[in-house]
Protein backbone atom coordinates (compact mmCIF):
# COMPACT_ATOMS: atom_id res chain seq x y z
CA UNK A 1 -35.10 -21.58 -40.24
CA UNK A 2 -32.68 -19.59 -38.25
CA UNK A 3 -31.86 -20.41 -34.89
CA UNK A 4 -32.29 -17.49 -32.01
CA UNK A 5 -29.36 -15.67 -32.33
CA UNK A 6 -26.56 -16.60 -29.44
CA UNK A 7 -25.19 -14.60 -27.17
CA UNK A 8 -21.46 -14.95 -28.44
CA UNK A 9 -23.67 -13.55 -32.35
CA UNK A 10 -24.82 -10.63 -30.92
CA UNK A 11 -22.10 -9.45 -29.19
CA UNK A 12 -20.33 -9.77 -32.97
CA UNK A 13 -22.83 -8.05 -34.21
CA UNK A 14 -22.37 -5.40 -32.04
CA UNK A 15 -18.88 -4.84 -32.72
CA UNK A 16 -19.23 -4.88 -36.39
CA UNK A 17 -22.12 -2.01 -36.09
CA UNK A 18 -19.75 -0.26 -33.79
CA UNK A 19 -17.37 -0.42 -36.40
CA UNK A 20 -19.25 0.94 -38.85
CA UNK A 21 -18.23 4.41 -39.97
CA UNK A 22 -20.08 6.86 -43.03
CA UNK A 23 -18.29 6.39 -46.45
CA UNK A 24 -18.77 7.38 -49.64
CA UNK A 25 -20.37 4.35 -51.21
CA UNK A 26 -20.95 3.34 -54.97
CA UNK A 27 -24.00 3.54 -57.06
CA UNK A 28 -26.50 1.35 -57.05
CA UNK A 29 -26.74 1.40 -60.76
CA UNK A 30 -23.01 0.51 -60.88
CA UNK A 31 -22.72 -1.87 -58.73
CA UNK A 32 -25.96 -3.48 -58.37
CA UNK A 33 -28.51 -2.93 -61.87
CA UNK A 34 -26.09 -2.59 -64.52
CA UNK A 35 -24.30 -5.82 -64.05
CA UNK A 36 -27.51 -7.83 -64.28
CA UNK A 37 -27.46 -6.03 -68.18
CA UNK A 38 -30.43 -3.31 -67.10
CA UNK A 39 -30.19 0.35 -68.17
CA UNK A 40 -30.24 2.07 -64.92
CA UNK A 41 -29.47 6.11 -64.07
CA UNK A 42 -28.86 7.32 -60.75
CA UNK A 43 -31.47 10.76 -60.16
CA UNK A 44 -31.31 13.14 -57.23
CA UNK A 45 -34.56 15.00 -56.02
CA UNK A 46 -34.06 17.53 -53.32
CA UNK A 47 -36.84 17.99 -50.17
CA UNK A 48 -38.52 21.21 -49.18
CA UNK A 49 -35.98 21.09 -45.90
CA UNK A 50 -32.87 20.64 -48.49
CA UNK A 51 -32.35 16.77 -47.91
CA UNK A 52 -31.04 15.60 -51.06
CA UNK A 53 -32.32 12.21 -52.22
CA UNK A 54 -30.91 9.45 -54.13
CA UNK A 55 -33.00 7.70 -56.42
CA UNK A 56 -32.46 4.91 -59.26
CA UNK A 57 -34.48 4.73 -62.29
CA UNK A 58 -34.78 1.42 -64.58
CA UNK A 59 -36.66 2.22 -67.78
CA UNK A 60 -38.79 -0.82 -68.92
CA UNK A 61 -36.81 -3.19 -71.34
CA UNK A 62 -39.91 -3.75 -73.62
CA UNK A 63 -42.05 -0.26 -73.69
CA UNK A 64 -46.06 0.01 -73.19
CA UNK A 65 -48.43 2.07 -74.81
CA UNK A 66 -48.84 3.27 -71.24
CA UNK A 67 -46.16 4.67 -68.94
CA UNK A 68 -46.35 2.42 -66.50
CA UNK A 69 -44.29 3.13 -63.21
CA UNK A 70 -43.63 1.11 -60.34
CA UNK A 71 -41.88 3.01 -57.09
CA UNK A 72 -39.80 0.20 -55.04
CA UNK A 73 -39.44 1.71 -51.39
CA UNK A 74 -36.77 0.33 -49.03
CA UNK A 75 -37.30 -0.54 -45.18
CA UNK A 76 -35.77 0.35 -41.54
CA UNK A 77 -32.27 1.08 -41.57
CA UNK A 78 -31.87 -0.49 -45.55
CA UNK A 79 -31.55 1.24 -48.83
CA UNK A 80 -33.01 1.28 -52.28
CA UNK A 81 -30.16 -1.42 -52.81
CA UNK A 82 -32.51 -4.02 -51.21
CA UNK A 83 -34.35 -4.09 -54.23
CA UNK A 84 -31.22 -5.82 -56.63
CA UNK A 85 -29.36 -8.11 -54.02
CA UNK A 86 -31.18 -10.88 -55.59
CA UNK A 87 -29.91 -12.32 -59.44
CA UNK A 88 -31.67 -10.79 -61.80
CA UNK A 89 -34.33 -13.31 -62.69
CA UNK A 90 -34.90 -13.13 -59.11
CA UNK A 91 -34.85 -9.40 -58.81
CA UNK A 92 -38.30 -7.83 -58.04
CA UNK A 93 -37.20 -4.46 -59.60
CA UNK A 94 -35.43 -6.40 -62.67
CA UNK A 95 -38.76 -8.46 -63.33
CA UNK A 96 -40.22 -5.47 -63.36
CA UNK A 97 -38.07 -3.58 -65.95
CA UNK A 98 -38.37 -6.57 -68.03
CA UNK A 99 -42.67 -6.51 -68.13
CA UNK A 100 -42.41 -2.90 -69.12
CA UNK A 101 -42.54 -0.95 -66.30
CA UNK A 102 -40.43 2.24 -65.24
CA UNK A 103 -39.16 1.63 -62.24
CA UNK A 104 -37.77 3.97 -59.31
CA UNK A 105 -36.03 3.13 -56.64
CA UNK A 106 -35.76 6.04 -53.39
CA UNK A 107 -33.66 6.24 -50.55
CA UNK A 108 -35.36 8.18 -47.51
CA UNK A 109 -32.66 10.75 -45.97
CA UNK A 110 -29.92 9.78 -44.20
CA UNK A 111 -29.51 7.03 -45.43
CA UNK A 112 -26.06 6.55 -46.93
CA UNK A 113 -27.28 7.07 -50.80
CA UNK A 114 -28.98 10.33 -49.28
CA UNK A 115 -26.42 11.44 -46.87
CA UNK A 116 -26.61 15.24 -47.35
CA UNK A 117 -28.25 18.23 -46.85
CA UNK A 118 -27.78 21.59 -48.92
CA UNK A 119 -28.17 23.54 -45.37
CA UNK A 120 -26.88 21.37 -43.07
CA UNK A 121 -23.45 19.51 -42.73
CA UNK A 122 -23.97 15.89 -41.88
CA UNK A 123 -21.81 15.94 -38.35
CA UNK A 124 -24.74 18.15 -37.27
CA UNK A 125 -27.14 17.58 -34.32
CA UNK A 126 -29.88 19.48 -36.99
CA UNK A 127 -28.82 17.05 -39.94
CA UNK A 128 -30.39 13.71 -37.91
CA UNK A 129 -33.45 15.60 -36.21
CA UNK A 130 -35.90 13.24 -38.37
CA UNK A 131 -37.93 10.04 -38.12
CA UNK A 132 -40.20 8.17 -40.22
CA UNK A 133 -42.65 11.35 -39.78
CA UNK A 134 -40.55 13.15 -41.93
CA UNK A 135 -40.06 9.77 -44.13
CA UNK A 136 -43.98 10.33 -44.80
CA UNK A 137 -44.54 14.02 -44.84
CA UNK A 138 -41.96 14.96 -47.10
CA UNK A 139 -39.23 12.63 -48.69
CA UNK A 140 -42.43 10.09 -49.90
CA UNK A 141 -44.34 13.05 -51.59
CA UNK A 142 -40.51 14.62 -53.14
CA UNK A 143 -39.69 11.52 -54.85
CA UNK A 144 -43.12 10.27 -56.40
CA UNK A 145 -43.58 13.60 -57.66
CA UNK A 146 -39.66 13.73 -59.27
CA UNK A 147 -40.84 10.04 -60.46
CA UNK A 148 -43.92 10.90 -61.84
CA UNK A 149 -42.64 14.43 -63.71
CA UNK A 150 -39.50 12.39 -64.86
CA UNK A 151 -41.51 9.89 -66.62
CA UNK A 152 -44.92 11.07 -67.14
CA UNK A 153 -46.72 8.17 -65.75
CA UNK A 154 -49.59 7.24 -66.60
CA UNK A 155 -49.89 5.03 -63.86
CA UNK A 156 -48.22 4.39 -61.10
CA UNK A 157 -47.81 1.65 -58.17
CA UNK A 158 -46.12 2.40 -54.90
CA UNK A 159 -44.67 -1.07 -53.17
CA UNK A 160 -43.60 -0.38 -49.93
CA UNK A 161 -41.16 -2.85 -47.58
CA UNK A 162 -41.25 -2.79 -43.82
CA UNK A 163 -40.69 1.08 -42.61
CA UNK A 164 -41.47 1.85 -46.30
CA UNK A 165 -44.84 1.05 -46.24
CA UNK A 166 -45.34 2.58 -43.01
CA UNK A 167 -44.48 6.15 -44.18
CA UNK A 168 -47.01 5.69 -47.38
CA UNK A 169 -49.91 4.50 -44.33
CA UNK A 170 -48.93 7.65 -42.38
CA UNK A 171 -49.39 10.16 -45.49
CA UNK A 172 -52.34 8.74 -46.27
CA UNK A 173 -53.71 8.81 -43.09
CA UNK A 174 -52.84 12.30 -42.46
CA UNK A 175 -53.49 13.35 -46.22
CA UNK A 176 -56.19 10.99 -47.45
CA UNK A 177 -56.26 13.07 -50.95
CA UNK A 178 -52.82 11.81 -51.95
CA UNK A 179 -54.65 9.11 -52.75
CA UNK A 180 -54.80 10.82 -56.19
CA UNK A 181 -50.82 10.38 -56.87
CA UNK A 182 -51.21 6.62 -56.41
CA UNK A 183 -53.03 4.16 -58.12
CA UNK A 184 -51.84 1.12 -56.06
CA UNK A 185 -50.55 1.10 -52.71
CA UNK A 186 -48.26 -2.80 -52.49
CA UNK A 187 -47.58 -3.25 -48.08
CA UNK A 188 -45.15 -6.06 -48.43
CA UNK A 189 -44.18 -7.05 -44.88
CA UNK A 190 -46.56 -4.08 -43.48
CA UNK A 191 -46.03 -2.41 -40.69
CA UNK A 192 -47.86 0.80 -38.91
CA UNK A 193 -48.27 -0.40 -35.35
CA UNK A 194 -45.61 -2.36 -33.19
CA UNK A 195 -46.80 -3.11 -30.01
CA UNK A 196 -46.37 -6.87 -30.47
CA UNK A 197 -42.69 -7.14 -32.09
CA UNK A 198 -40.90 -9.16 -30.66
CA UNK A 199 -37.69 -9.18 -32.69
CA UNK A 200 -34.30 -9.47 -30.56
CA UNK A 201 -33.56 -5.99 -30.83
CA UNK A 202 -37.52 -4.97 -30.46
CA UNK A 203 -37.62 -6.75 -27.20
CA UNK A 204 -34.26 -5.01 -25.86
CA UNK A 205 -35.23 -1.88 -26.64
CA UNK A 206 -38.99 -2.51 -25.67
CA UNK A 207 -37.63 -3.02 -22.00
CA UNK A 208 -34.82 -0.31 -21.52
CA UNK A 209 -37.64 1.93 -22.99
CA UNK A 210 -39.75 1.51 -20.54
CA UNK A 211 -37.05 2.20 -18.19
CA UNK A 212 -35.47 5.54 -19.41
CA UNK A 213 -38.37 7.19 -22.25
CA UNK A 214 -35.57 8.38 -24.47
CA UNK A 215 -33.11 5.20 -23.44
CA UNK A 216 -32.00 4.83 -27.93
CA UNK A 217 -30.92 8.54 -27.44
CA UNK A 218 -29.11 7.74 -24.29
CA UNK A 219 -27.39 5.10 -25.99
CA UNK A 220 -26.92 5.66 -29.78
CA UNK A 221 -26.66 9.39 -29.14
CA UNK A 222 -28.43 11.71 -31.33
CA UNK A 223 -26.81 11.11 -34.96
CA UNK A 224 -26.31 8.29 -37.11
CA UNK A 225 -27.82 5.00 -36.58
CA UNK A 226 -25.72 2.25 -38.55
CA UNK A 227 -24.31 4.16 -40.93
CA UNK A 228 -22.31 2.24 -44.00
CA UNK A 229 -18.25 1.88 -44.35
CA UNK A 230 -16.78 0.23 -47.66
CA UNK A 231 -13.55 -1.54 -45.73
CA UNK A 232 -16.39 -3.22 -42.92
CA UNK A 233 -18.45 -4.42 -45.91
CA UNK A 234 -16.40 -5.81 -47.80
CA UNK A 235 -14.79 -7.97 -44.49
CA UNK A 236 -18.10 -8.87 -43.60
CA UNK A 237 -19.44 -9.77 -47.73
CA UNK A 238 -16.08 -11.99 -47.53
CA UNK A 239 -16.47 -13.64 -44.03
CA UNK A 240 -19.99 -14.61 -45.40
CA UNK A 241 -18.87 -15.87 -49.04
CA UNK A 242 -16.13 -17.85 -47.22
CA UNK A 243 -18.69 -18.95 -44.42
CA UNK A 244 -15.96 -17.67 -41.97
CA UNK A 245 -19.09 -16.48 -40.03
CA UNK A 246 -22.38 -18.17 -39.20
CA UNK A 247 -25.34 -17.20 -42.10
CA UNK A 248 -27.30 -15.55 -39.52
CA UNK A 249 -24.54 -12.57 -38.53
CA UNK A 250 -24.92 -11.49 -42.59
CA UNK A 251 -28.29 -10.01 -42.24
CA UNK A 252 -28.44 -9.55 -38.27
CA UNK A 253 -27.88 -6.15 -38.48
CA UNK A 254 -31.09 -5.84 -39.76
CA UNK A 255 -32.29 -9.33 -38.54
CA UNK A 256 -31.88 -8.36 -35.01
CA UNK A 257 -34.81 -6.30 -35.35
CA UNK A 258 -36.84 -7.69 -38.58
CA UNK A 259 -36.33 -10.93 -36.52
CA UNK A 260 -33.89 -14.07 -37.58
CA UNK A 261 -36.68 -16.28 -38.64
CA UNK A 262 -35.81 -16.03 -42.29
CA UNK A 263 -36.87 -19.78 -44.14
CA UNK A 264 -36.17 -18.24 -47.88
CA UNK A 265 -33.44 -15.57 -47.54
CA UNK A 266 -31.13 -16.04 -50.91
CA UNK A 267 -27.24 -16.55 -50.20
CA UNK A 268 -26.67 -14.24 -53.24
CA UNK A 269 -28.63 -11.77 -51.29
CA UNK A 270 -27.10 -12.50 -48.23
CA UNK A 271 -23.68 -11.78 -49.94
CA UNK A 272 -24.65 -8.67 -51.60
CA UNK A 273 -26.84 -7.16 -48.42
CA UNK A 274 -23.30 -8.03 -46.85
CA UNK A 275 -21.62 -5.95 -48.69
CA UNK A 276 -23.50 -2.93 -49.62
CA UNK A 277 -25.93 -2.72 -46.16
CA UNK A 278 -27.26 -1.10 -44.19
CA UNK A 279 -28.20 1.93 -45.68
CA UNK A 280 -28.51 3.80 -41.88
CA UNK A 281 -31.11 5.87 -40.50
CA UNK A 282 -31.10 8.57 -37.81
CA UNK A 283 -31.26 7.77 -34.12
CA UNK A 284 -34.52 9.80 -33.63
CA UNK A 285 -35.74 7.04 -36.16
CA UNK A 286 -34.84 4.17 -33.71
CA UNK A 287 -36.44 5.78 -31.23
CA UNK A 288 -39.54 6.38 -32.93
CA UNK A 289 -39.76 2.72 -33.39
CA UNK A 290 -38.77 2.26 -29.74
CA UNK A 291 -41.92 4.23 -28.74
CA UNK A 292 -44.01 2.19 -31.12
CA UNK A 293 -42.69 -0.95 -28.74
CA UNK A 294 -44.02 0.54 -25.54
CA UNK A 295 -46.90 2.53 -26.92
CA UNK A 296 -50.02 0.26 -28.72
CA UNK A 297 -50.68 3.21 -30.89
CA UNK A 298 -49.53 4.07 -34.32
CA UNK A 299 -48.58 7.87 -33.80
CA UNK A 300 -46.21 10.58 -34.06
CA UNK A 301 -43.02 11.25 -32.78
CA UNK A 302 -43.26 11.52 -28.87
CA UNK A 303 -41.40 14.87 -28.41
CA UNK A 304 -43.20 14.89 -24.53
CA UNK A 305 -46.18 16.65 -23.37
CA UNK A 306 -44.75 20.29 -23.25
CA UNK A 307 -42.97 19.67 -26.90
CA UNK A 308 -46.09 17.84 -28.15
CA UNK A 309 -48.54 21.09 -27.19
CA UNK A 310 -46.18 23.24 -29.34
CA UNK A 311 -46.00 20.48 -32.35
CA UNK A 312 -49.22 19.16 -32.03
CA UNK A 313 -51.81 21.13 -30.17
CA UNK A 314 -51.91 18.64 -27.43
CA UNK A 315 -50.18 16.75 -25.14
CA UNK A 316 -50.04 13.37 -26.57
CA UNK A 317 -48.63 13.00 -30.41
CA UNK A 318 -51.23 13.08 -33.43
CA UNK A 319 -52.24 9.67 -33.95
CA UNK A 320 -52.33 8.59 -38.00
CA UNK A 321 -55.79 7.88 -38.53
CA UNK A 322 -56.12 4.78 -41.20
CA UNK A 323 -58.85 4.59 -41.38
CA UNK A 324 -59.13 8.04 -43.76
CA UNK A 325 -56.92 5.73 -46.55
CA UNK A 326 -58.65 5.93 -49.73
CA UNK A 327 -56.15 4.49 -52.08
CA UNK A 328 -56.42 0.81 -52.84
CA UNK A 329 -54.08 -1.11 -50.54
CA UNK A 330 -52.49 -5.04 -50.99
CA UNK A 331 -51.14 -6.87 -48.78
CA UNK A 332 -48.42 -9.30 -48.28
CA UNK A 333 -47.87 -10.63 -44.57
CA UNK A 334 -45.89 -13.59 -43.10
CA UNK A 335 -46.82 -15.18 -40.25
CA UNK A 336 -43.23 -15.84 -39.31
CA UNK A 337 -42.66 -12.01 -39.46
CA UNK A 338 -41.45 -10.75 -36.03
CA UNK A 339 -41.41 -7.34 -37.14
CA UNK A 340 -44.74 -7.01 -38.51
CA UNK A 341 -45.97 -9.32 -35.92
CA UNK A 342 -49.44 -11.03 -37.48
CA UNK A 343 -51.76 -9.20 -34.50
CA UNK A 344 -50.04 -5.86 -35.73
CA UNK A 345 -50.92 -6.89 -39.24
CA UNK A 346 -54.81 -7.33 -38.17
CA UNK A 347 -54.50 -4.05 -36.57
CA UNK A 348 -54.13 -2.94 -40.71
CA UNK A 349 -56.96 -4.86 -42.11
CA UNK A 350 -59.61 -3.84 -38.87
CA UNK A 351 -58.67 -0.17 -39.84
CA UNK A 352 -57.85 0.36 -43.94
CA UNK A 353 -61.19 0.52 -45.61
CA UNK A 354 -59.63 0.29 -48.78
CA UNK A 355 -58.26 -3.35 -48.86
CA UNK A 356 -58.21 -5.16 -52.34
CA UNK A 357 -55.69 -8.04 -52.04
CA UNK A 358 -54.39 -9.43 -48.94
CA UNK A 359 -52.13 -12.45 -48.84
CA UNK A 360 -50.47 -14.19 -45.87
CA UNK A 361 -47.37 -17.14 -45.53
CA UNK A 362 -47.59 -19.56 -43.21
CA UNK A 363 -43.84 -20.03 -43.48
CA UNK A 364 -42.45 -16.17 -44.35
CA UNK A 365 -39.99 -13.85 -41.75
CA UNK A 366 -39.51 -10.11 -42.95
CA UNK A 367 -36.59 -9.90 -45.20
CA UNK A 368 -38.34 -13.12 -47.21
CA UNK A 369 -40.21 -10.45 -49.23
CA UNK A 370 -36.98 -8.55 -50.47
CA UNK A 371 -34.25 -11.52 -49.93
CA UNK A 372 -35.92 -14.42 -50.39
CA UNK A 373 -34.93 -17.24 -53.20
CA UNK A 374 -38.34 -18.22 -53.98
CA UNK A 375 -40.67 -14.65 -54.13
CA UNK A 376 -39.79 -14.42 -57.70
CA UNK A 377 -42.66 -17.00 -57.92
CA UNK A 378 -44.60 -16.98 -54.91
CA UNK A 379 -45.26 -12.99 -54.72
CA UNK A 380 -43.87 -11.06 -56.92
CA UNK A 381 -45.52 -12.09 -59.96
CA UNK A 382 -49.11 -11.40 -58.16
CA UNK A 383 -46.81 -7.70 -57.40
CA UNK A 384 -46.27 -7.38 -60.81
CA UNK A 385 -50.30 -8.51 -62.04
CA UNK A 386 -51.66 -6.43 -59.72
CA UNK A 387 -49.68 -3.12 -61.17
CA UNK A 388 -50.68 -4.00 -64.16
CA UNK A 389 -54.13 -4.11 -63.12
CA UNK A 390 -54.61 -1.30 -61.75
CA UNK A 391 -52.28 0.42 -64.41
């Protein structure tokens, strides 16, 4: 397993985030789907609030009677890209294709596949004033529907990573009837609450929030969070090929808060994840998760009592009640996983009514769901049954 990261690694991974600049980036299809010979079409699906969205569609290699679809949504500060950084036997989204499902592949907003806004330019204070409440309330309900109309499924199965599955527990919570667009909700490495990461990065930010309320603002400012930038990539997909840098700084920028223990993680994914992550997110979304570190609630954005009256009705931020879920829910935990930290986890299965598969690794971190070299056998093929059942 990975080693605690040292001081002398975090201060590099510092400077390469603080390096990193927005850039006009390359298709996933192109450079991630189409060289493992998949069909593959890049899709665009704009929100209500003019975000436009980036999407990637795979239709099945061998067709159904059914259309079955299978919606692959990415995690904190990642991309749709996370999906196809393994080979393609590997490849969660690949094996998919190949057992005869449609599969989608979305990229929440500001991310750097979904970098603009038809309203709003992106150097705008406006353009980043979102957090995984908007993730939930309106970029998961745009692209499911643009899926679903696309394709005319028949079925379909949402699989949520990390921050991906937290937006689907938040719209169900807060929406229990779209339910009705799902037929499978998939949690791998599932997070709603926080309270007991304990992550490098979750710890950090756990503390100065509890100094300073809004301390990520104070810090990151009030844009971009880790946006992408071709030339940094590509030095840092080449320092790790060359192993010019230690295995750990390839995936710390995410690591430092998904947490290093990573047993599995794939050194073709590492390589690829090196080159074509993070995806970004805004600030406001860090510091939503920063108030999930402090706060043992899963809830809305924290705007402050006066801001919360005006958003909310009340002083303190609508809390998202699971236990209104009514979709069927799996899930797939690690009990390595700093992010979703295994109490956090239990917080899920005391409140979702609606649980139908639950699975937990003694020996998994976070990014072993979406990186690592042996959940082609060990969970994705239950993934992949349980779509079909419930197809």
């Amino acid at each position: 397993s990975f080693d605690t990261p040292s001081h002398m690694q975090l201060q590099a991974c510092l400077i390469f985030a603080s390096l990193l600049a927005l850039a006009s980036a390359a298709g996933v299809c192109e450079t991630l789907v189409k060289p493992k010979g998949l069909a593959c079409d890049e899709h665009y699906a704009t929100t209500t609030d003019g975000y436009v969205l980036n999407l990637q569609y795979i239709p099945p290699v061998k067709k159904s009677e059914k259309n079955k679809c299978i919606f692959l949504q990415h995690g904190f500060i990642d991309a749709s890209s996370t999906w196809v950084v393994l080979d393609s036997e590997k490849s969660l989204a690949a094996m998919a294709a190949r057992a005869g499902f449609h599969v989608w592949m979305g990229n929440n907003r500001g991310n750097k596949y979904s970098s603009t806004n038809v309203h709003l330019a992106t150097n705008t204070d406006a353009f980043w004033s979102f957090s995984w409440d908007e993730f939930a309330s309106i970029d998961l309900p745009t692209m499911l529907q643009y899926a679903n109309q696309t394709t005319l499924c028949d079925s379909l199965t949402y699989v949520g990573h990390s921050q991906g599955s937290t937006q689907m527990f938040a719209q169900l919570s807060q929406n229990p009837s779209f339910a009705e667009n799902i037929d499978l909700f998939i949690a791998v490495g599932p997070v709603a609450k926080v309270f007991h990461a304990n992550s490098t990065a979750t710890d950090l930010l756990r503390d100065l929030t509890k100094v300073k309320s809004n301390a990520a603002l104070d810090i990151f400012g009030e844009k971009e969070f880790l946006p992408s930038s071709k030339w940094v990539n590509k030095l840092a997909g080449s320092a790790c090929e060359h192993h010019l840098i230690e295995k750990e700084l390839c995936v710390n920028l995410i690591a430092l808060f998904a947490g290093p223990e990573a047993n599995h993680i794939d050194p073709v994914a590492l390589e690829n994840e090196a080159k074509y992550g993070p995806g970004g997110t805004s600030v406001k979304d860090l510091e939503h998760w920063a108030q999930g570190f402090t706060k043992d609630a899963f809830q809305a954005y924290d705007y402050g009592s006066q801001e919360n009256v005006k958003r909310y009705g009340s002083a303190t931020p609508k809390a998202y009640d699971m236990r209104q879920i009514r979709a069927p829910v799996a899930l797939f935990a690690g009990m390595l996983d700093e992010l979703a930290d295994p109490i956090d986890v239990d917080y899920i299965r005391s409140q979702v009514p609606t649980i139908v598969h639950d699975v937990t690794l003694a020996d998994y971190g976070h990014l072993d769901f979406v990186w690592g070299s042996d959940a082609h056998e060990r969970i994705y093929p239950q993934i992949l049954s349980l779509a079909a059942e419930y197809a």
